[in-house]
PDB file of N, CA and C in Angstrom:
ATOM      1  N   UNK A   1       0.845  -1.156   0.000  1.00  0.00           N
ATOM      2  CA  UNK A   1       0.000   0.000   0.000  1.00  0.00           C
ATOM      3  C   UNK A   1       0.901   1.232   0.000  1.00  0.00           C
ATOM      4  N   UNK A   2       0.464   2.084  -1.159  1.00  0.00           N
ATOM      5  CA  UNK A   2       1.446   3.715  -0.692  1.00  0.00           C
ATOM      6  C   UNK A   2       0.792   4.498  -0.423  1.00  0.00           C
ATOM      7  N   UNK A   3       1.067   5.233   0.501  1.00  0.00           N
ATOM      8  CA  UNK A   3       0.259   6.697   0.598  1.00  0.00           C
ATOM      9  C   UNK A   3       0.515   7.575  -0.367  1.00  0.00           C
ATOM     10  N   UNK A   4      -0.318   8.303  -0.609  1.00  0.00           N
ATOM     11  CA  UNK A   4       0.065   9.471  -1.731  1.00  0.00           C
ATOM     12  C   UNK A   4      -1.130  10.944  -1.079  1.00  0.00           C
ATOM     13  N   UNK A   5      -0.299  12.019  -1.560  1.00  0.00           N
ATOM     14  CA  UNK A   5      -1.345  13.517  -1.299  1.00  0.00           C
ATOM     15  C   UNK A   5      -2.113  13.275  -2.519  1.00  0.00           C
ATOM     16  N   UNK A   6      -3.230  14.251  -2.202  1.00  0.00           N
ATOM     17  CA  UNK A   6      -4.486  14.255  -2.836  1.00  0.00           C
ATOM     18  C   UNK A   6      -4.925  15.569  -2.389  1.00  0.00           C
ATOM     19  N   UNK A   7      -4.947  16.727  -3.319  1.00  0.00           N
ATOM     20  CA  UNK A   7      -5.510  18.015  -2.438  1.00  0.00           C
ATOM     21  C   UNK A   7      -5.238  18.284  -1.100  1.00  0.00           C
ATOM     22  N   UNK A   8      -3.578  17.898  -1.187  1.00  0.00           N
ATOM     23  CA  UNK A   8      -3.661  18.523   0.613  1.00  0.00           C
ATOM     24  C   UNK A   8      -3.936  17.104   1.287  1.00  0.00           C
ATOM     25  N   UNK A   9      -4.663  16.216   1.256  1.00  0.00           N
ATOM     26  CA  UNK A   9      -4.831  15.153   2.109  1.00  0.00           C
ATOM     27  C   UNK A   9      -4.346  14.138   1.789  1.00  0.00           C
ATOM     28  N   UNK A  10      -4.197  12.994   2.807  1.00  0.00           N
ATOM     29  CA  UNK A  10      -3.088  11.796   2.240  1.00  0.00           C
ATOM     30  C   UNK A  10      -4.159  10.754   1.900  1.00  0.00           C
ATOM     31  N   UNK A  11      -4.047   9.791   0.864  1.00  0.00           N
ATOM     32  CA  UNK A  11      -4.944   8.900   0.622  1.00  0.00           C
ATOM     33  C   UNK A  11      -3.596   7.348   0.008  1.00  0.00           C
ATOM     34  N   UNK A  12      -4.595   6.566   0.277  1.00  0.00           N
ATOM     35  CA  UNK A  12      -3.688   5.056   0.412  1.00  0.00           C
ATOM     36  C   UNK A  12      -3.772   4.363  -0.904  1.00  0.00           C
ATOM     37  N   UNK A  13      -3.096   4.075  -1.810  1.00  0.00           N
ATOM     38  CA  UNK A  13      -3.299   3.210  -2.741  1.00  0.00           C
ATOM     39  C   UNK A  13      -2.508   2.004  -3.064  1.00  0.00           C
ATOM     40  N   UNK A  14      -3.745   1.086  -3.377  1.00  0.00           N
ATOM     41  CA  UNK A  14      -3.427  -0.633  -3.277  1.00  0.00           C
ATOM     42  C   UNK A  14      -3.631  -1.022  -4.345  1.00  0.00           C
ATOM     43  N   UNK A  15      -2.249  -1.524  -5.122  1.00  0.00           N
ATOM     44  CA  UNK A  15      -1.824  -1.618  -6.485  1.00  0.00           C
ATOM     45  C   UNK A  15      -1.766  -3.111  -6.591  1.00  0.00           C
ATOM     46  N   UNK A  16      -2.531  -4.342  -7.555  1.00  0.00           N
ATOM     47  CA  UNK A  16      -2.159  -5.716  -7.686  1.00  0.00           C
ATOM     48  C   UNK A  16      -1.493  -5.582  -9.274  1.00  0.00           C
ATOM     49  N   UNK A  17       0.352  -6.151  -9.211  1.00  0.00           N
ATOM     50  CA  UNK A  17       0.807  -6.275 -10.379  1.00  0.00           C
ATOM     51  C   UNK A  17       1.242  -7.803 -10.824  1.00  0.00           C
ATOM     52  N   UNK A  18       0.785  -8.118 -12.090  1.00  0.00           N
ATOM     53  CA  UNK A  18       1.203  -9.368 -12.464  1.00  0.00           C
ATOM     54  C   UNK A  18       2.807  -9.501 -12.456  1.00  0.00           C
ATOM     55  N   UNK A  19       3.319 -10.984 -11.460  1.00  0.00           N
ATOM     56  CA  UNK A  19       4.833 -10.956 -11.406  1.00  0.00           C
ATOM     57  C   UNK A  19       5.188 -11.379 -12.655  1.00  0.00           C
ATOM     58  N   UNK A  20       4.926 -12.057 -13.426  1.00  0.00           N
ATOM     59  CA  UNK A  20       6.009 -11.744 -14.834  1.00  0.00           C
ATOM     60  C   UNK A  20       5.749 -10.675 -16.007  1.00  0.00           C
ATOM     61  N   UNK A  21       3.935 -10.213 -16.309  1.00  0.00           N
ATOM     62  CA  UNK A  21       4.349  -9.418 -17.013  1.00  0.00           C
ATOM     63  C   UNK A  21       4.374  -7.868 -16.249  1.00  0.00           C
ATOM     64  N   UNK A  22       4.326  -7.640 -15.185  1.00  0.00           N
ATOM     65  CA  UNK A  22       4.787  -6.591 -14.546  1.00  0.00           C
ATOM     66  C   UNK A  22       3.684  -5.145 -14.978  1.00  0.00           C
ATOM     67  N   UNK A  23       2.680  -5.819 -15.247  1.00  0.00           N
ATOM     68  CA  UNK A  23       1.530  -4.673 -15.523  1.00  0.00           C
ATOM     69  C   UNK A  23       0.772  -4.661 -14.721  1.00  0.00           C
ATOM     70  N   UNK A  24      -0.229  -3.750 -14.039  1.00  0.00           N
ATOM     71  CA  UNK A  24      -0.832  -3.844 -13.179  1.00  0.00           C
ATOM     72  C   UNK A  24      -2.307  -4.005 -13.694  1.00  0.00           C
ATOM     73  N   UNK A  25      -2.812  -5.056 -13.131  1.00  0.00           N
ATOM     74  CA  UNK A  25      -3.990  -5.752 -12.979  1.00  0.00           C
ATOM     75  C   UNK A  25      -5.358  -4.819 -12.784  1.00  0.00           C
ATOM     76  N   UNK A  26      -4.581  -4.367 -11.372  1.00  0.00           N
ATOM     77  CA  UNK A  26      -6.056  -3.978 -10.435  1.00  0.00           C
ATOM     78  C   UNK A  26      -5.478  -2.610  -9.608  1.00  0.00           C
ATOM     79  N   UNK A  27      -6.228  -2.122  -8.847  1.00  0.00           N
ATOM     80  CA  UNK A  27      -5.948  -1.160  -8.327  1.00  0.00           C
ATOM     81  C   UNK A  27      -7.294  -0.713  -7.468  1.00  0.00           C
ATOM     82  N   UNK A  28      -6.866  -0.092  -6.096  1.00  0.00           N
ATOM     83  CA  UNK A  28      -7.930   0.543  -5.366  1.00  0.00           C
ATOM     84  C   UNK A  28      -7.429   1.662  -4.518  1.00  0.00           C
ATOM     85  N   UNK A  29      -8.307   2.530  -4.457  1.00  0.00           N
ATOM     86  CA  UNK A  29      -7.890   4.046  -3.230  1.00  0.00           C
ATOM     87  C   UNK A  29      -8.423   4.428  -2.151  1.00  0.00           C
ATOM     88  N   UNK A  30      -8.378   4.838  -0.888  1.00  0.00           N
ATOM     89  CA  UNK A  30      -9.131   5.074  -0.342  1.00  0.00           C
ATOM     90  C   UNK A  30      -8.508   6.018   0.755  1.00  0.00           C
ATOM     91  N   UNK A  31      -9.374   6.971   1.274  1.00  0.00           N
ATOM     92  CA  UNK A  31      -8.681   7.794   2.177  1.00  0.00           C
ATOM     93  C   UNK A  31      -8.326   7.519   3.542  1.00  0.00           C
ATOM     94  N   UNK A  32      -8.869   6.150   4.204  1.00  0.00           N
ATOM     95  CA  UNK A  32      -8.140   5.644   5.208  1.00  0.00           C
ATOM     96  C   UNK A  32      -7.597   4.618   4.428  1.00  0.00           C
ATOM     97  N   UNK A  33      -6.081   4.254   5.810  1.00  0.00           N
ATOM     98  CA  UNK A  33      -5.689   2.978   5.563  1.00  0.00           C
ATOM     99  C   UNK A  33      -5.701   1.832   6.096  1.00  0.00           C
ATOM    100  N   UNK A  34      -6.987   1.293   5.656  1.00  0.00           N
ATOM    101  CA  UNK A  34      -7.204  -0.199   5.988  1.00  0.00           C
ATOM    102  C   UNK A  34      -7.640  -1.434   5.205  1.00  0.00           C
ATOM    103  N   UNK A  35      -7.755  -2.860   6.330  1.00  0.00           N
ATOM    104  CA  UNK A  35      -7.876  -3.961   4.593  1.00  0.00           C
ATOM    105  C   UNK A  35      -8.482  -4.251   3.876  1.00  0.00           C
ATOM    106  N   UNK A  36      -9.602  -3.252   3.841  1.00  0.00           N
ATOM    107  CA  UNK A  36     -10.767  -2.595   3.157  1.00  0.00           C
ATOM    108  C   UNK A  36      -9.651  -2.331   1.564  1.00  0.00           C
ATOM    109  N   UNK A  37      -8.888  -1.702   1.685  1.00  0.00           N
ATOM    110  CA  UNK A  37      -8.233  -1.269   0.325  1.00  0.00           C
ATOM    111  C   UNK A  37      -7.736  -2.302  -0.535  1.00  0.00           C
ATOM    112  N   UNK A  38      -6.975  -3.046   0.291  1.00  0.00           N
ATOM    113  CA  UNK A  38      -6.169  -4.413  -0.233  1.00  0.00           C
ATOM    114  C   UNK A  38      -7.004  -5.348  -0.502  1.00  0.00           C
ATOM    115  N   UNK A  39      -8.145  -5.309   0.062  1.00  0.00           N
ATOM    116  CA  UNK A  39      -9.315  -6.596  -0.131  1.00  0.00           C
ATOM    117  C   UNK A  39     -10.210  -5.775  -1.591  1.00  0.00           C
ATOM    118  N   UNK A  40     -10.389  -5.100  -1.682  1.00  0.00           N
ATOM    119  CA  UNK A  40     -10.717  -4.321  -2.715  1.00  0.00           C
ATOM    120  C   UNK A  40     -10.414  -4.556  -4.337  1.00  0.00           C
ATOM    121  N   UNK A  41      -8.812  -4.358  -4.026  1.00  0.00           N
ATOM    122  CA  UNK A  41      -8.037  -4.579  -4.650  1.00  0.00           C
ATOM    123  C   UNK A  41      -7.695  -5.684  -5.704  1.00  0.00           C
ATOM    124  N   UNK A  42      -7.200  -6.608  -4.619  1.00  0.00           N
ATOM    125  CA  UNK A  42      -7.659  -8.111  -4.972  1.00  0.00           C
ATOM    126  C   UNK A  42      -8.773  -9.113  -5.325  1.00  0.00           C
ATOM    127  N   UNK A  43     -10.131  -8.377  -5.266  1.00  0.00           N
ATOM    128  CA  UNK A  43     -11.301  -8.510  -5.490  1.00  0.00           C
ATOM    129  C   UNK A  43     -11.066  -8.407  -6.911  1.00  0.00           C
ATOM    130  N   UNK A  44     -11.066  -7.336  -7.736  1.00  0.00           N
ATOM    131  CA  UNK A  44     -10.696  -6.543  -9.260  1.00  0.00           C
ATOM    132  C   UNK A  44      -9.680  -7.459  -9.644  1.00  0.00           C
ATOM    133  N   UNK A  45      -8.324  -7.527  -9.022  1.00  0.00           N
ATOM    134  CA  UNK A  45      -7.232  -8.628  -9.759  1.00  0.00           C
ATOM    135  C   UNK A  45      -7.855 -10.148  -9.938  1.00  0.00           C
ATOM    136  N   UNK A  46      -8.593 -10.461  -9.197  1.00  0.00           N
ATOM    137  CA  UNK A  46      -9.629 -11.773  -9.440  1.00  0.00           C
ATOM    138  C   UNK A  46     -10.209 -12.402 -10.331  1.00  0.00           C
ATOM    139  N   UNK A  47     -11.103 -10.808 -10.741  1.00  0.00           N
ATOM    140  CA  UNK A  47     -12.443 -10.776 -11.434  1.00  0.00           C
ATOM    141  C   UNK A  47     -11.827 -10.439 -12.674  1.00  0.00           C
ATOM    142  N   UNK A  48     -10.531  -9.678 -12.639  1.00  0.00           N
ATOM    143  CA  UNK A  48     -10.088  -9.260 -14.175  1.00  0.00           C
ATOM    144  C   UNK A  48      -9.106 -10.474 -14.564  1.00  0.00           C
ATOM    145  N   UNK A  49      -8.821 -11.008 -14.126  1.00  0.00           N
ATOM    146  CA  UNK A  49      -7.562 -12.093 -14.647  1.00  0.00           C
ATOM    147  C   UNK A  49      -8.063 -13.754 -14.150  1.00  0.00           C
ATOM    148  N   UNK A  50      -8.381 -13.851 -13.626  1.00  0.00           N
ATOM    149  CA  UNK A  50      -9.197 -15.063 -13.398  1.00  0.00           C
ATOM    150  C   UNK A  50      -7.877 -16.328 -13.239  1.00  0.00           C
ATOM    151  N   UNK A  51      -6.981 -16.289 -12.321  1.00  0.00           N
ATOM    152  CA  UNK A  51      -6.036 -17.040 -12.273  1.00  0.00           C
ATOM    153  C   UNK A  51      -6.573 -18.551 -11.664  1.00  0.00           C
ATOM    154  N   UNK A  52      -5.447 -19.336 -12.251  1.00  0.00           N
ATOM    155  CA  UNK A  52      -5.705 -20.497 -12.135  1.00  0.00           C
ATOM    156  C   UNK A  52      -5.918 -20.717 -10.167  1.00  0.00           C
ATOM    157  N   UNK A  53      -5.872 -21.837  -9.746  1.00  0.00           N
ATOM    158  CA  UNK A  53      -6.457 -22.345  -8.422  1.00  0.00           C
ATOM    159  C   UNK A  53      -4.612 -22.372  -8.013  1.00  0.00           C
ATOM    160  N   UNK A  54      -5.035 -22.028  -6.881  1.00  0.00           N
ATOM    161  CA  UNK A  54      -2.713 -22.513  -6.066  1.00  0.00           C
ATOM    162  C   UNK A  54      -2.574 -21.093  -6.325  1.00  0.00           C
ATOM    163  N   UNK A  55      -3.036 -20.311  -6.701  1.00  0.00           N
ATOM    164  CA  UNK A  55      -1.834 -19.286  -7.118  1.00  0.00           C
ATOM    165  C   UNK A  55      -1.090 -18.760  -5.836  1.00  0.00           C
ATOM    166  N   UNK A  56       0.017 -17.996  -5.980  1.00  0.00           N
ATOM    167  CA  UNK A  56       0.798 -17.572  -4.818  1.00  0.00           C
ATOM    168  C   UNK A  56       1.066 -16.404  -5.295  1.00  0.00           C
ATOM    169  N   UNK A  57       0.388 -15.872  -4.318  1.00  0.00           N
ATOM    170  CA  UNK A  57      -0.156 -14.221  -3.967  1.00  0.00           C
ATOM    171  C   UNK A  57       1.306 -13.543  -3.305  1.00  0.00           C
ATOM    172  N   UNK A  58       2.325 -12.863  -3.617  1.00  0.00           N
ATOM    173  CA  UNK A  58       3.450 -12.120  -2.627  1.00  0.00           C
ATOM    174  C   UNK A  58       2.902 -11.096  -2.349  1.00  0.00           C
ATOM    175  N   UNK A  59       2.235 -10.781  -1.387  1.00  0.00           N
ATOM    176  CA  UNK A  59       2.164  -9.342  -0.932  1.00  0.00           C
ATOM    177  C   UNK A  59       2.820  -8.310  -0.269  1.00  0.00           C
ATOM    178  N   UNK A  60       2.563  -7.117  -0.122  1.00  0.00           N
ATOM    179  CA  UNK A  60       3.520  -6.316   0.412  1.00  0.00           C
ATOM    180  C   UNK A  60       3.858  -6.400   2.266  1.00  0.00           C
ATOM    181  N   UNK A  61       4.409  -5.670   2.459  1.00  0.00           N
ATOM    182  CA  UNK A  61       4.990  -5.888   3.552  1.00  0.00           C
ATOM    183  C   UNK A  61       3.500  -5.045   4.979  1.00  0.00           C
ATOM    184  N   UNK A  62       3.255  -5.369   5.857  1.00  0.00           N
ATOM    185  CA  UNK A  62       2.332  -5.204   6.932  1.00  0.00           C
ATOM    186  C   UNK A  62       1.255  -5.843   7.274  1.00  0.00           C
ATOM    187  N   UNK A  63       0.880  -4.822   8.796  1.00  0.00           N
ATOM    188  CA  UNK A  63       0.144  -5.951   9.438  1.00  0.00           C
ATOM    189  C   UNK A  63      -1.089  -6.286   8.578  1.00  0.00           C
ATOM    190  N   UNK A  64      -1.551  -5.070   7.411  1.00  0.00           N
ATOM    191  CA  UNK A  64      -3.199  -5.514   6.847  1.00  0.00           C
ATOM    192  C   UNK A  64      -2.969  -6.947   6.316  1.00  0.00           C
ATOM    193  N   UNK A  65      -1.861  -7.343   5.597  1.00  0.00           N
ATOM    194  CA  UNK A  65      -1.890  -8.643   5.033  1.00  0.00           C
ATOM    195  C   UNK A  65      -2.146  -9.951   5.840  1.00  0.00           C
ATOM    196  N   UNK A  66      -1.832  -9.921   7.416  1.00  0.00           N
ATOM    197  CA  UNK A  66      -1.881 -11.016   7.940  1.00  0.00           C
ATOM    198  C   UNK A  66      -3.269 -10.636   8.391  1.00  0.00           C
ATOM    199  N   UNK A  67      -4.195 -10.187   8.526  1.00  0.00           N
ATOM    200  CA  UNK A  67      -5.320  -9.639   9.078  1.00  0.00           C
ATOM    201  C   UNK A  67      -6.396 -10.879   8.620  1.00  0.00           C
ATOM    202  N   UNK A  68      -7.222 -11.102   9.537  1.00  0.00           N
ATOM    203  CA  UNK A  68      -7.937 -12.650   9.457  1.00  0.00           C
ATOM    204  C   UNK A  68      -8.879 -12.572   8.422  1.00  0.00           C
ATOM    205  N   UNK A  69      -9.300 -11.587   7.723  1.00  0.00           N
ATOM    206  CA  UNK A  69     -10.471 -10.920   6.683  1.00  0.00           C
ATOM    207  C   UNK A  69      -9.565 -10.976   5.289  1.00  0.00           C
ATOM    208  N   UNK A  70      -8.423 -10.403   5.000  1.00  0.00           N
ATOM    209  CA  UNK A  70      -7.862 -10.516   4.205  1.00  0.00           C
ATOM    210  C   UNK A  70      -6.951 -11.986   4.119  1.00  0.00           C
ATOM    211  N   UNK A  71      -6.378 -13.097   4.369  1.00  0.00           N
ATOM    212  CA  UNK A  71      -6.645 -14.338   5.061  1.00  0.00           C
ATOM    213  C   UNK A  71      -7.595 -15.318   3.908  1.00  0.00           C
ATOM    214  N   UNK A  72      -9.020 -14.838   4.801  1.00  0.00           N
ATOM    215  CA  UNK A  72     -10.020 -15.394   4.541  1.00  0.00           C
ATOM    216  C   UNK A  72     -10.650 -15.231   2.848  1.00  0.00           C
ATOM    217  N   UNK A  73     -10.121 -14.185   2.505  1.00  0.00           N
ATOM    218  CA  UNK A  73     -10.164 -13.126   0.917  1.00  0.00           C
ATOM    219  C   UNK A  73      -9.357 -14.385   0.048  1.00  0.00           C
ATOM    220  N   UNK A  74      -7.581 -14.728   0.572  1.00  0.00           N
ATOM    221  CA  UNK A  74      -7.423 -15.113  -0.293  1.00  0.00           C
ATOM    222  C   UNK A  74      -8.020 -16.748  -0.248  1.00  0.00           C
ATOM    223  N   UNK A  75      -8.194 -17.512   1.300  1.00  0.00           N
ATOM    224  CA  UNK A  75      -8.801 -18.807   1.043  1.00  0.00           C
ATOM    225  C   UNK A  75     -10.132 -18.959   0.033  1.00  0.00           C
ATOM    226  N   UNK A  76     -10.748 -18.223  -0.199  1.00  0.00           N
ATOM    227  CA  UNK A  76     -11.903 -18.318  -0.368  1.00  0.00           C
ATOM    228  C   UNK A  76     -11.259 -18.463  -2.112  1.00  0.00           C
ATOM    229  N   UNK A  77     -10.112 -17.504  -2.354  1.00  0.00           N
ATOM    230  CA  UNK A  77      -9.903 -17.615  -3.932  1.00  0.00           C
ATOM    231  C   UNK A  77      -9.052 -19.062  -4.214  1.00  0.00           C
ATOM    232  N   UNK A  78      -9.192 -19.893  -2.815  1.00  0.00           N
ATOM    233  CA  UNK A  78      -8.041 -20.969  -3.011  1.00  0.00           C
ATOM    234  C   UNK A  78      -6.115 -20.870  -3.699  1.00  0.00           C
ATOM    235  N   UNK A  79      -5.926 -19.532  -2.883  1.00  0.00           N
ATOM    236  CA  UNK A  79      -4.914 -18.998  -3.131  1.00  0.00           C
ATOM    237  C   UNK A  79      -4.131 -18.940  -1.952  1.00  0.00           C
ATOM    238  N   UNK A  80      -2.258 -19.053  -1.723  1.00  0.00           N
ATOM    239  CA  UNK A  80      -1.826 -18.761  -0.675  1.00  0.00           C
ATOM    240  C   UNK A  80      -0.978 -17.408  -0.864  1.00  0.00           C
ATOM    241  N   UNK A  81      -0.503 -17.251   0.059  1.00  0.00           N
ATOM    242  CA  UNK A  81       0.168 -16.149   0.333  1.00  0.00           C
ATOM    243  C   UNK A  81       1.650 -16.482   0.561  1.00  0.00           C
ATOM    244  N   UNK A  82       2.874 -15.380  -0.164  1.00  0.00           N
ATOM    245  CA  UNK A  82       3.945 -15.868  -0.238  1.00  0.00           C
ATOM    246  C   UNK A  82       4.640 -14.536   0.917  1.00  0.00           C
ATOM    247  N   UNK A  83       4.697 -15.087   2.282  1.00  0.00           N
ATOM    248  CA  UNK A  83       5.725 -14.437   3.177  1.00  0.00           C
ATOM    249  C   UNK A  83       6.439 -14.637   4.128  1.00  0.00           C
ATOM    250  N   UNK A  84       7.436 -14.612   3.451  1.00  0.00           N
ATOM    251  CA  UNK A  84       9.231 -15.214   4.103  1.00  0.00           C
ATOM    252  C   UNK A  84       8.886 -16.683   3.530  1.00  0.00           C
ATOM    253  N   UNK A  85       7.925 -17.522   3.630  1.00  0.00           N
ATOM    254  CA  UNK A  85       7.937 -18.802   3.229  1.00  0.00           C
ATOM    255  C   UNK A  85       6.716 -18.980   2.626  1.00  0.00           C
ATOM    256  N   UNK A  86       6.591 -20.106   2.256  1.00  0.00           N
ATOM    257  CA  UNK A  86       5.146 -20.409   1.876  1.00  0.00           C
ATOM    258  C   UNK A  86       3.747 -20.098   3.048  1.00  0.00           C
ATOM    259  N   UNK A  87       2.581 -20.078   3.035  1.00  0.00           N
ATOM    260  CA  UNK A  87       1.695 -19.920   3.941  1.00  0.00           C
ATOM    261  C   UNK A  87       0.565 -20.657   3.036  1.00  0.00           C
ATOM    262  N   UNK A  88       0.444 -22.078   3.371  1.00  0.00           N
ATOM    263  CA  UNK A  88      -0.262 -22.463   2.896  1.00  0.00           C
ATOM    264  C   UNK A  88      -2.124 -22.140   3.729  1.00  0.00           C
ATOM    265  N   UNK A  89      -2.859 -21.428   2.531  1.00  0.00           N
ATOM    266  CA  UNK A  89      -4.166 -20.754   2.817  1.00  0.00           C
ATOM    267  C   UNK A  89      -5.204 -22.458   1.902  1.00  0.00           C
ATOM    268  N   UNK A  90      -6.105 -22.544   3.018  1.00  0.00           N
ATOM    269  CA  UNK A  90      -7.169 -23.270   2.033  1.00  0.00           C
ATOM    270  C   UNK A  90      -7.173 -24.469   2.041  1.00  0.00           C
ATOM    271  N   UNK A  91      -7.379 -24.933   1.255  1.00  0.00           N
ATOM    272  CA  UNK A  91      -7.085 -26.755   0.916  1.00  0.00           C
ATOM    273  C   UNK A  91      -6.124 -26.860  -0.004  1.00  0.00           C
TER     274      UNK A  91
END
Protein backbone atom coordinates (compact mmCIF):
# COMPACT_ATOMS: atom_id res chain seq x y z
CA UNK A 1 0.00 0.00 0.00
CA UNK A 2 1.45 3.72 -0.69
CA UNK A 3 0.26 6.70 0.60
CA UNK A 4 0.06 9.47 -1.73
CA UNK A 5 -1.34 13.52 -1.30
CA UNK A 6 -4.49 14.26 -2.84
CA UNK A 7 -5.51 18.02 -2.44
CA UNK A 8 -3.66 18.52 0.61
CA UNK A 9 -4.83 15.15 2.11
CA UNK A 10 -3.09 11.80 2.24
CA UNK A 11 -4.94 8.90 0.62
CA UNK A 12 -3.69 5.06 0.41
CA UNK A 13 -3.30 3.21 -2.74
CA UNK A 14 -3.43 -0.63 -3.28
CA UNK A 15 -1.82 -1.62 -6.48
CA UNK A 16 -2.16 -5.72 -7.69
CA UNK A 17 0.81 -6.27 -10.38
CA UNK A 18 1.20 -9.37 -12.46
CA UNK A 19 4.83 -10.96 -11.41
CA UNK A 20 6.01 -11.74 -14.83
CA UNK A 21 4.35 -9.42 -17.01
CA UNK A 22 4.79 -6.59 -14.55
CA UNK A 23 1.53 -4.67 -15.52
CA UNK A 24 -0.83 -3.84 -13.18
CA UNK A 25 -3.99 -5.75 -12.98
CA UNK A 26 -6.06 -3.98 -10.43
CA UNK A 27 -5.95 -1.16 -8.33
CA UNK A 28 -7.93 0.54 -5.37
CA UNK A 29 -7.89 4.05 -3.23
CA UNK A 30 -9.13 5.07 -0.34
CA UNK A 31 -8.68 7.79 2.18
CA UNK A 32 -8.14 5.64 5.21
CA UNK A 33 -5.69 2.98 5.56
CA UNK A 34 -7.20 -0.20 5.99
CA UNK A 35 -7.88 -3.96 4.59
CA UNK A 36 -10.77 -2.59 3.16
CA UNK A 37 -8.23 -1.27 0.32
CA UNK A 38 -6.17 -4.41 -0.23
CA UNK A 39 -9.32 -6.60 -0.13
CA UNK A 40 -10.72 -4.32 -2.72
CA UNK A 41 -8.04 -4.58 -4.65
CA UNK A 42 -7.66 -8.11 -4.97
CA UNK A 43 -11.30 -8.51 -5.49
CA UNK A 44 -10.70 -6.54 -9.26
CA UNK A 45 -7.23 -8.63 -9.76
CA UNK A 46 -9.63 -11.77 -9.44
CA UNK A 47 -12.44 -10.78 -11.43
CA UNK A 48 -10.09 -9.26 -14.17
CA UNK A 49 -7.56 -12.09 -14.65
CA UNK A 50 -9.20 -15.06 -13.40
CA UNK A 51 -6.04 -17.04 -12.27
CA UNK A 52 -5.70 -20.50 -12.14
CA UNK A 53 -6.46 -22.35 -8.42
CA UNK A 54 -2.71 -22.51 -6.07
CA UNK A 55 -1.83 -19.29 -7.12
CA UNK A 56 0.80 -17.57 -4.82
CA UNK A 57 -0.16 -14.22 -3.97
CA UNK A 58 3.45 -12.12 -2.63
CA UNK A 59 2.16 -9.34 -0.93
CA UNK A 60 3.52 -6.32 0.41
CA UNK A 61 4.99 -5.89 3.55
CA UNK A 62 2.33 -5.20 6.93
CA UNK A 63 0.14 -5.95 9.44
CA UNK A 64 -3.20 -5.51 6.85
CA UNK A 65 -1.89 -8.64 5.03
CA UNK A 66 -1.88 -11.02 7.94
CA UNK A 67 -5.32 -9.64 9.08
CA UNK A 68 -7.94 -12.65 9.46
CA UNK A 69 -10.47 -10.92 6.68
CA UNK A 70 -7.86 -10.52 4.20
CA UNK A 71 -6.65 -14.34 5.06
CA UNK A 72 -10.02 -15.39 4.54
CA UNK A 73 -10.16 -13.13 0.92
CA UNK A 74 -7.42 -15.11 -0.29
CA UNK A 75 -8.80 -18.81 1.04
CA UNK A 76 -11.90 -18.32 -0.37
CA UNK A 77 -9.90 -17.61 -3.93
CA UNK A 78 -8.04 -20.97 -3.01
CA UNK A 79 -4.91 -19.00 -3.13
CA UNK A 80 -1.83 -18.76 -0.68
CA UNK A 81 0.17 -16.15 0.33
CA UNK A 82 3.95 -15.87 -0.24
CA UNK A 83 5.73 -14.44 3.18
CA UNK A 84 9.23 -15.21 4.10
CA UNK A 85 7.94 -18.80 3.23
CA UNK A 86 5.15 -20.41 1.88
CA UNK A 87 1.69 -19.92 3.94
CA UNK A 88 -0.26 -22.46 2.90
CA UNK A 89 -4.17 -20.75 2.82
CA UNK A 90 -7.17 -23.27 2.03
CA UNK A 91 -7.08 -26.76 0.92
Amino acid sequence: MTPLRKGGSRVYLAIAIGLCSRRTISWHINKRMMTDVINKAMMKAYSLSQPPRGLVFHPGKGSRYTRKRYQSLLAGFDSQASMGGLVRVGT
